[in-house]
Protein backbone atom coordinates (compact mmCIF):
# COMPACT_ATOMS: atom_id res chain seq x y z
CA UNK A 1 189.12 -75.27 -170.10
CA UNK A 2 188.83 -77.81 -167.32
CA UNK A 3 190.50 -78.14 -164.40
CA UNK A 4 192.84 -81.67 -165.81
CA UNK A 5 194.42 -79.09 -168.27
CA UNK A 6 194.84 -76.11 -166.96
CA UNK A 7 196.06 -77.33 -163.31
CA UNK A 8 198.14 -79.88 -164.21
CA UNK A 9 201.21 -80.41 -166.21
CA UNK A 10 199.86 -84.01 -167.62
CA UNK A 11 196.36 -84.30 -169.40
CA UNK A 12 195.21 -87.35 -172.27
CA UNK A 13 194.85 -87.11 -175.66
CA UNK A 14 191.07 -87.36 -175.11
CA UNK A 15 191.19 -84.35 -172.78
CA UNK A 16 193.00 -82.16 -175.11
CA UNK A 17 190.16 -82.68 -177.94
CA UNK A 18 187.01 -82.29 -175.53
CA UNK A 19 189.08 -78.88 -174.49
CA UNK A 20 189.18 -77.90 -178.10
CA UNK A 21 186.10 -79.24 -179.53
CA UNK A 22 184.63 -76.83 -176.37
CA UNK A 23 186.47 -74.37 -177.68
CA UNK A 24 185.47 -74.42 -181.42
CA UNK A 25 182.07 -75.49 -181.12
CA UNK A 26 180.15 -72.43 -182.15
CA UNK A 27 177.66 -73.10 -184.97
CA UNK A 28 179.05 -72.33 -188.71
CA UNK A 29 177.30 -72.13 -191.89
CA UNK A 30 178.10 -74.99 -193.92
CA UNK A 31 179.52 -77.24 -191.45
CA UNK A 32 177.70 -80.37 -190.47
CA UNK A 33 180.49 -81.90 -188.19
CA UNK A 34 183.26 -80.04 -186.69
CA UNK A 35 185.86 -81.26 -184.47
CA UNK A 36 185.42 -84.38 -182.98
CA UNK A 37 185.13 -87.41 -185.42
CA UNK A 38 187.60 -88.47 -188.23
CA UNK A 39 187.26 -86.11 -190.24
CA UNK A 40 184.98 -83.25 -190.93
CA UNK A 41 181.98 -82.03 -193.03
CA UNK A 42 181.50 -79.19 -194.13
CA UNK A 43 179.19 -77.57 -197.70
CA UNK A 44 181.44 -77.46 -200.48
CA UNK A 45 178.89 -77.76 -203.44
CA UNK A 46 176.81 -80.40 -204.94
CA UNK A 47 178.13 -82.71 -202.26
CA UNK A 48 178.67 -82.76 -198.83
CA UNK A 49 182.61 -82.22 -198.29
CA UNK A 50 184.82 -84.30 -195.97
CA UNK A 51 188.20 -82.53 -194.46
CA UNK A 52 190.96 -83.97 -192.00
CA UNK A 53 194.22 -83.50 -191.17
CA UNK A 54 196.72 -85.64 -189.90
CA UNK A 55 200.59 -85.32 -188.48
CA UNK A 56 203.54 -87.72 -189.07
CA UNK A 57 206.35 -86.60 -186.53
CA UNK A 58 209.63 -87.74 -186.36
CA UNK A 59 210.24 -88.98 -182.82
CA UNK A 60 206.96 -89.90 -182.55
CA UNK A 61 205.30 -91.71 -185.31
CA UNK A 62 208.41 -92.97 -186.92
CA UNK A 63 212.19 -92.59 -186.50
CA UNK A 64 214.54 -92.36 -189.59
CA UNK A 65 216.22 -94.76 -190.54
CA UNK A 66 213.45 -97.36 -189.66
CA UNK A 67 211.42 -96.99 -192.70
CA UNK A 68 211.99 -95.55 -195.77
CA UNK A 69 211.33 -91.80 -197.63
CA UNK A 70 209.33 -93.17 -199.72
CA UNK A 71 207.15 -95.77 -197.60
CA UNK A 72 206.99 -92.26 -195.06
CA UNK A 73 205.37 -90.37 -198.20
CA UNK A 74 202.99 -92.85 -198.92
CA UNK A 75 201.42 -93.35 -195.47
CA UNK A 76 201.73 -89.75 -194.73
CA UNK A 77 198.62 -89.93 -197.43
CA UNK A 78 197.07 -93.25 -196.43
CA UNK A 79 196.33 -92.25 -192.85
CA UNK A 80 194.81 -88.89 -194.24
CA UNK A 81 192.75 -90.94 -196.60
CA UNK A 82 191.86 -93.43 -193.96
CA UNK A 83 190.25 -90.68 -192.20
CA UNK A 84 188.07 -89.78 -194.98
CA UNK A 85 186.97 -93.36 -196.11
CA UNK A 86 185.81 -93.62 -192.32
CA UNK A 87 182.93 -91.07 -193.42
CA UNK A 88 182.29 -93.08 -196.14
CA UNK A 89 183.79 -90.18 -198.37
CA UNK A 90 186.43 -90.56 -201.52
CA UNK A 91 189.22 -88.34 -201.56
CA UNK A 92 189.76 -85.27 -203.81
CA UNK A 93 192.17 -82.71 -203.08
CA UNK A 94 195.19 -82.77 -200.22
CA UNK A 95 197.73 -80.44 -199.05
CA UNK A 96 201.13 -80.69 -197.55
CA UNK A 97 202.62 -79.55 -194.83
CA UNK A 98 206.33 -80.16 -194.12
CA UNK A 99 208.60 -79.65 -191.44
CA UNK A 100 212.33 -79.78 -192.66
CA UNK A 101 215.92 -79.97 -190.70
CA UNK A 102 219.13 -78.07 -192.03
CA UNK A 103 220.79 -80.57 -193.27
CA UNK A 104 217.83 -82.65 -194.94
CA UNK A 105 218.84 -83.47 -198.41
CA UNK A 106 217.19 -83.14 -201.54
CA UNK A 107 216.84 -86.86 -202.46
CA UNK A 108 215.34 -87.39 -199.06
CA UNK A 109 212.08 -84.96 -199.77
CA UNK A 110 211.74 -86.34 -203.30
CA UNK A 111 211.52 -90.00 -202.18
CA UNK A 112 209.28 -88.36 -199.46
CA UNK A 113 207.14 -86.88 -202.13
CA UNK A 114 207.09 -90.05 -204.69
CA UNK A 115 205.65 -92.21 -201.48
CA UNK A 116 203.14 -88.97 -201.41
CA UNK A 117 202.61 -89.35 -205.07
CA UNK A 118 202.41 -93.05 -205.41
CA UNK A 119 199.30 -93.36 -202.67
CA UNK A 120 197.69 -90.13 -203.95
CA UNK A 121 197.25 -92.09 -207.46
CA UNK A 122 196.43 -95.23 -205.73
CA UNK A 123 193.64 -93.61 -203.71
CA UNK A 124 192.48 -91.29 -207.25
CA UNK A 125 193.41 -87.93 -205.40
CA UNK A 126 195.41 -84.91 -205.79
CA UNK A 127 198.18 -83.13 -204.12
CA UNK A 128 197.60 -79.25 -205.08
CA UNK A 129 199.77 -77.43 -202.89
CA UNK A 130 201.56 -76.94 -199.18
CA UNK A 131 203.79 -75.17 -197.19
CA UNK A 132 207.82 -75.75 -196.28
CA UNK A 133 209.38 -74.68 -193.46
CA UNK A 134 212.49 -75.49 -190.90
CA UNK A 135 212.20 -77.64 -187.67
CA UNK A 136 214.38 -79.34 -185.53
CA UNK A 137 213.16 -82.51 -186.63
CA UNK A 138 210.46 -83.84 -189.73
CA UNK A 139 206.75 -82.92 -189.47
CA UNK A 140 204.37 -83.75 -192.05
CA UNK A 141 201.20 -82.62 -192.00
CA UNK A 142 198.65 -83.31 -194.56
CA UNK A 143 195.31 -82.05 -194.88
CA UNK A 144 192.53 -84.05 -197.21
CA UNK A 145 189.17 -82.80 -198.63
CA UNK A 146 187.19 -85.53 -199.89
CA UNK A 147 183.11 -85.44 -200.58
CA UNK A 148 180.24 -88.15 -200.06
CA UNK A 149 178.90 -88.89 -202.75
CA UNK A 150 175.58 -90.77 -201.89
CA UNK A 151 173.14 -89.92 -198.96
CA UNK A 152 174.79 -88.35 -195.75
CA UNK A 153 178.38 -89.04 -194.19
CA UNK A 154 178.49 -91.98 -191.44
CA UNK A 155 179.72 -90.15 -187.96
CA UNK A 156 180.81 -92.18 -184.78
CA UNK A 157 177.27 -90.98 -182.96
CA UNK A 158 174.51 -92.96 -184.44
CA UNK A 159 175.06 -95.87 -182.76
CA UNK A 160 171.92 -97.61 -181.30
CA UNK A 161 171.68 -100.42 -178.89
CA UNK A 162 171.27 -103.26 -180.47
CA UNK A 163 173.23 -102.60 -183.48
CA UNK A 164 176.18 -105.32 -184.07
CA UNK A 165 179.86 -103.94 -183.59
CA UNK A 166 181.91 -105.23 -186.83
CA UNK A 167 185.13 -104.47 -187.99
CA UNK A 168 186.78 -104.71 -191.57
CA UNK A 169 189.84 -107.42 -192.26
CA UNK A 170 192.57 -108.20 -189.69
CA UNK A 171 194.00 -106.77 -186.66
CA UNK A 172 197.45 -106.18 -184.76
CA UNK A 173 199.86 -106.36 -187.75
CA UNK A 174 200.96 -103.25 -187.57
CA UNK A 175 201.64 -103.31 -183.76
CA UNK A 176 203.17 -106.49 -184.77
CA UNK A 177 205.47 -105.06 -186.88
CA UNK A 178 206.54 -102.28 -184.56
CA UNK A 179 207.31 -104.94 -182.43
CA UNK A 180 209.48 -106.72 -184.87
CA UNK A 181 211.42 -103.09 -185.97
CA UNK A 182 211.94 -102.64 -182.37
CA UNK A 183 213.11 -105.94 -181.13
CA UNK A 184 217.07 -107.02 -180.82
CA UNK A 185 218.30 -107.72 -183.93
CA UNK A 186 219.76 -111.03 -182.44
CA UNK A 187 216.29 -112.52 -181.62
CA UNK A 188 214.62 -111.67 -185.10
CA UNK A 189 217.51 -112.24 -187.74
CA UNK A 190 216.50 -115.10 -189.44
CA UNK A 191 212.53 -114.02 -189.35
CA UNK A 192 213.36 -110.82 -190.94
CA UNK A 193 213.10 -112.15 -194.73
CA UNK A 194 210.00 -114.64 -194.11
CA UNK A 195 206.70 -114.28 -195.73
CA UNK A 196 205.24 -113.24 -192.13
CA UNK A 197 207.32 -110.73 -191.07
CA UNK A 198 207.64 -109.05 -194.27
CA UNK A 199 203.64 -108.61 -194.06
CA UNK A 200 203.75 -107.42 -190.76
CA UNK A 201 206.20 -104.85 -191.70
CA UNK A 202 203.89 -103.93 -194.91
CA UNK A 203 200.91 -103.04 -192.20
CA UNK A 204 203.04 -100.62 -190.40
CA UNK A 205 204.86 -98.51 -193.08
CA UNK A 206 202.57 -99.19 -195.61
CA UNK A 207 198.73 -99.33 -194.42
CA UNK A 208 195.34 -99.65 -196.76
CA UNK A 209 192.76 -97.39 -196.59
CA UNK A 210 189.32 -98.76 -196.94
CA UNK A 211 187.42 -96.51 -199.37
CA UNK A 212 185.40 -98.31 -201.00
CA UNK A 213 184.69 -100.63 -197.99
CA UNK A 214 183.70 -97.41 -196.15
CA UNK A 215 181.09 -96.54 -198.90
CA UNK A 216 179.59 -99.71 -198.97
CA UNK A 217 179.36 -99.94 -195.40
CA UNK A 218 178.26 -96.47 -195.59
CA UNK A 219 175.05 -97.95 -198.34
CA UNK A 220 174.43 -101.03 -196.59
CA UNK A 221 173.17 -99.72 -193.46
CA UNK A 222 176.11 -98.22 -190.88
CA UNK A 223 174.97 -96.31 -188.01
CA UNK A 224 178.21 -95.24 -186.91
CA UNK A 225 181.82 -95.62 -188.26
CA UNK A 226 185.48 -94.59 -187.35
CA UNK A 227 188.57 -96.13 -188.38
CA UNK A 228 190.92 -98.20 -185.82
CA UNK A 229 194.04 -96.26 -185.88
CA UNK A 230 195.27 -95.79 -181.80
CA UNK A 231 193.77 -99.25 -181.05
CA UNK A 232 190.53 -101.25 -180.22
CA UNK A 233 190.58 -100.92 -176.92
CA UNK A 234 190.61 -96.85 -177.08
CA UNK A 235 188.85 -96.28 -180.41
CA UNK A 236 185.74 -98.64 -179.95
CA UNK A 237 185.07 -96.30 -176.67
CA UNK A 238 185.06 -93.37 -178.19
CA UNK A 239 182.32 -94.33 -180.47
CA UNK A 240 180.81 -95.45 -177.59
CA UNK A 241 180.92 -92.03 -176.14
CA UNK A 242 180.07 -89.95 -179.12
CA UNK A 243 176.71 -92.01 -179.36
CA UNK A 244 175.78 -92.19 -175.82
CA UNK A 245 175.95 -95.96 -175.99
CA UNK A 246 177.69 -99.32 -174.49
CA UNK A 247 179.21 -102.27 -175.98
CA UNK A 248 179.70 -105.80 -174.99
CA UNK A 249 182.71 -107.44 -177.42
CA UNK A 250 183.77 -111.06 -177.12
CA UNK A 251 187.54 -111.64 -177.80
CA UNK A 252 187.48 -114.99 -179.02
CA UNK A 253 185.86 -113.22 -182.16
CA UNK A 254 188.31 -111.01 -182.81
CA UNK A 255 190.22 -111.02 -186.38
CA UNK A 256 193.30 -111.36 -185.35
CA UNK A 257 196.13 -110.92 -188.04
CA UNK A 258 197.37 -114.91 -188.46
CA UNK A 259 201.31 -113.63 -188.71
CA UNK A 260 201.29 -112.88 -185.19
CA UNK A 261 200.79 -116.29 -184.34
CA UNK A 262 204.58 -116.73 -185.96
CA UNK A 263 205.59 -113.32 -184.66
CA UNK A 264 204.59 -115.13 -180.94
CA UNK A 265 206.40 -118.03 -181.61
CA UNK A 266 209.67 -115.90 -182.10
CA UNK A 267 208.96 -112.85 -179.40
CA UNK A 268 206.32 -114.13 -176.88
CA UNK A 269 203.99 -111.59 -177.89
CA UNK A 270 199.98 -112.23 -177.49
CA UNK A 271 198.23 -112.08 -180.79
CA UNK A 272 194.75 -111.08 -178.77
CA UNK A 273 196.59 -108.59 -176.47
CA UNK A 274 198.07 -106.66 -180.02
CA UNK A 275 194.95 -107.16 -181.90
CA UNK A 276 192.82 -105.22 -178.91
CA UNK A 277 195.36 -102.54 -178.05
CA UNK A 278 197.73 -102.23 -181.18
CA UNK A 279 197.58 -98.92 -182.97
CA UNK A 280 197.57 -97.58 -186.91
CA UNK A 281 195.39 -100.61 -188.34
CA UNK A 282 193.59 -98.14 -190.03
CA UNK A 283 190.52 -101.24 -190.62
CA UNK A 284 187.08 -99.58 -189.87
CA UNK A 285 185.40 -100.01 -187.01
CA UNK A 286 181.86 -99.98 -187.63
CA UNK A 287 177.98 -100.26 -185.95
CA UNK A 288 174.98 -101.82 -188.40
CA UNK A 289 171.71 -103.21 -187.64
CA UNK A 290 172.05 -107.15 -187.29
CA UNK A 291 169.96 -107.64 -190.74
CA UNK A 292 172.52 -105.93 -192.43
CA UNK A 293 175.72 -107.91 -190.88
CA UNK A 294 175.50 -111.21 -193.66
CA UNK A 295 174.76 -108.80 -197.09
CA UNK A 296 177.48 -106.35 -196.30
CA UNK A 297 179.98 -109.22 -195.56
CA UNK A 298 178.94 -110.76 -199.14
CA UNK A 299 179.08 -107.70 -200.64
CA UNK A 300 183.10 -106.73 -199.17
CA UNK A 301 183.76 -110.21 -200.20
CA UNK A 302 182.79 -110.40 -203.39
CA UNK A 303 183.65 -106.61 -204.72
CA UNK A 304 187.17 -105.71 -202.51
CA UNK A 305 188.13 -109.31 -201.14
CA UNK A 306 187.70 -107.94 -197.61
CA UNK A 307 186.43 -109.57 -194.70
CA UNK A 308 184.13 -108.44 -192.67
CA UNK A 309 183.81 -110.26 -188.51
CA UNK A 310 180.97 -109.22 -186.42
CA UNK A 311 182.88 -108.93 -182.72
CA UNK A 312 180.03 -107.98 -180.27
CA UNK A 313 177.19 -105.63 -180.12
CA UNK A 314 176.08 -102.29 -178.57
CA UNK A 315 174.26 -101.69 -175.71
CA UNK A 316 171.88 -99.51 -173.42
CA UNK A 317 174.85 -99.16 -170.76
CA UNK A 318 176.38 -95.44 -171.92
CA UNK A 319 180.42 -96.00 -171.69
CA UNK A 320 180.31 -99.36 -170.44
CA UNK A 321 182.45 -101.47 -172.86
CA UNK A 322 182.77 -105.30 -172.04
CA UNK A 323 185.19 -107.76 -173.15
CA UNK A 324 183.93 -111.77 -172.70
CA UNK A 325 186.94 -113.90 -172.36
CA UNK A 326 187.19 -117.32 -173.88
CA UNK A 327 185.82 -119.10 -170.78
CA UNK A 328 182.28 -116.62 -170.70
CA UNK A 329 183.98 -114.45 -168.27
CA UNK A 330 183.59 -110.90 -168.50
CA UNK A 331 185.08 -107.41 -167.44
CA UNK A 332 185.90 -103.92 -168.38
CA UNK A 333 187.57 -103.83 -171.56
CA UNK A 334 190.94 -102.34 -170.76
CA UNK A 335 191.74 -99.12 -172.45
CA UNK A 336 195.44 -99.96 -173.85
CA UNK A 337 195.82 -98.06 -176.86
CA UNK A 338 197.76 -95.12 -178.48
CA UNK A 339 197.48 -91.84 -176.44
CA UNK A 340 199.58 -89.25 -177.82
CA UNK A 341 199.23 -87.24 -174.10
CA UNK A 342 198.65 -90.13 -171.77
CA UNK A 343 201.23 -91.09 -168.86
């Protein structure tokens, strides 16, 4: 374990992982990726098998009260499945974990569990089983196995210079609507029941997974693929890293969700500055050759009624991620994001 963790109280999310992915790194039969990427895949018959896991804690990821049972259920699943579609895999089979309180009442874990329900039909999966057990506060857990179908799964380390960076739909509602659940109720009243800040709220408690966009991206060409969920500006280097590649991204390109050009007008807030940094938009990030940039756009288009922006490109410079400003002036892309361990 290096010297970050093991001296020192206070290590990064990013630190954590490399320590484990050190850790369990010896060669297994069956497994094609192990820890490290969104999810991963492993031999599980005809087709290669995708499995993740990901944790909901209260405290952390949401607070009671904020959102509801049921809207908790249903992302508990979405963020699991968000995982997978980031593979370009399709969901099967998931299992529940969950962390209960004394005092947690029936109706509470059956809402919980309809929200679970609701997205696991959605998405065409399964729930098949789980564990219960007390905590001091709610944990959900939930662990996904999904499968690709066609050809291989799409990791975060085949990116090549020269490939173009694009990401699916819109970014920064979802940090927009944290901002909105978090603001003084005096200075968002009357934008509470507009069209805007209801959508905002959707992206937070109630975020898509793209499946099918991850399959198609998967067919038409990607070279590398994660999904966005602790923020631009931290996910887009870790592909970076994993590939052994730069990237040079111009801000005036990115997709920025349009309600947070109301949410500014009522809070201040900087549509770019949520859209770079703002976590759990779950829209894939992903790397293609330039030839492939206009077909898959079409084809997301036409078939889900996604967009698809190209935002920069990749290049020879290993870790070096560049932002261009509006003006043509360029930097270090500020790494703002969602660190579960950072200070």
């Amino acid at each position: 374990m290096n010297r970050r963790l093991s001296g020192q109280a206070r290590f990064s999310e990013d630190d954590l992982i490399a320590a484990l992915r050190r850790l369990l790194s010896a060669d297994a039969p069956g497994v094609h990726v192990g820890v490290g990427d969104d999810a991963a895949v492993v031999d599980l018959g005809r087709h290669p098998a995708v499995v993740t896991t990901d944790l909901l804690v209260e405290g952390v990821h949401f607070r009671r009260g904020a959102t509801s049972a049921h809207d908790l259920g249903y992302k508990a699943i979405a963020v699991n499945v968000s995982d997978v579609a980031a593979m370009g895999g399709s969901p099967r089979y998931g299992t529940v974990g969950l962390g209960l309180r004394t005092g947690d009442e029936a109706p509470f874990v059956m809402e919980l569990y309809g929200g679970m329900l609701e997205a696991a039909e959605e998405y065409g999966l399964s729930v098949v089983g789980g564990d219960l057990s007390r905590a001091d506060r709610v944990v959900i857990a939930v662990t996904l196995v999904g499968e690709v179908a066609r050809g291989h799964a799409v990791t975060r380390a085949g990116a090549t210079p020269g490939d173009r960076i694009v990401v699916t739909g819109a970014l920064g509602a979802a940090a927009g609507g944290l901002r909105l659940a978090q603001s003084d109720p005096s200075e968002v009243t009357e934008s509470l029941g507009t069209d805007w800040a209801r959508e905002l709220a959707a992206s937070l408690d109630r975020p898509v997974a793209r499946v099918g966009e991850g399959q198609s991206l998967a067919q038409a060409g990607a070279t590398a693929m994660m999904d966005i969920s602790d923020g631009l500006s931290t996910d887009l280097p870790r592909l970076c890293a994993e590939s052994g590649v730069g990237a040079r991204i111009r801000r005036a390109a990115l997709p920025v969700a349009p309600a947070l050009h109301d949410l500014q007008k009522v809070l201040g807030t900087d549509p770019f500055d949520l859209a770079l940094h703002g976590g759990e938009d779950y829209e894939l990030l992903v790397t293609m050759p330039a030839e492939a940039v206009e077909p898959a756009l079409r084809k997301l288009g036409e078939r889900y009624g996604t967009s698809l922006a190209e935002i920069g490109e990749i290049t020879e410079a290993p870790g070096e991620v560049i932002l261009v400003d509006d003006d043509g002036g360029e930097g270090p892309l500020e790494r703002r994001g969602w660190d579960h361990f950072g200070g």
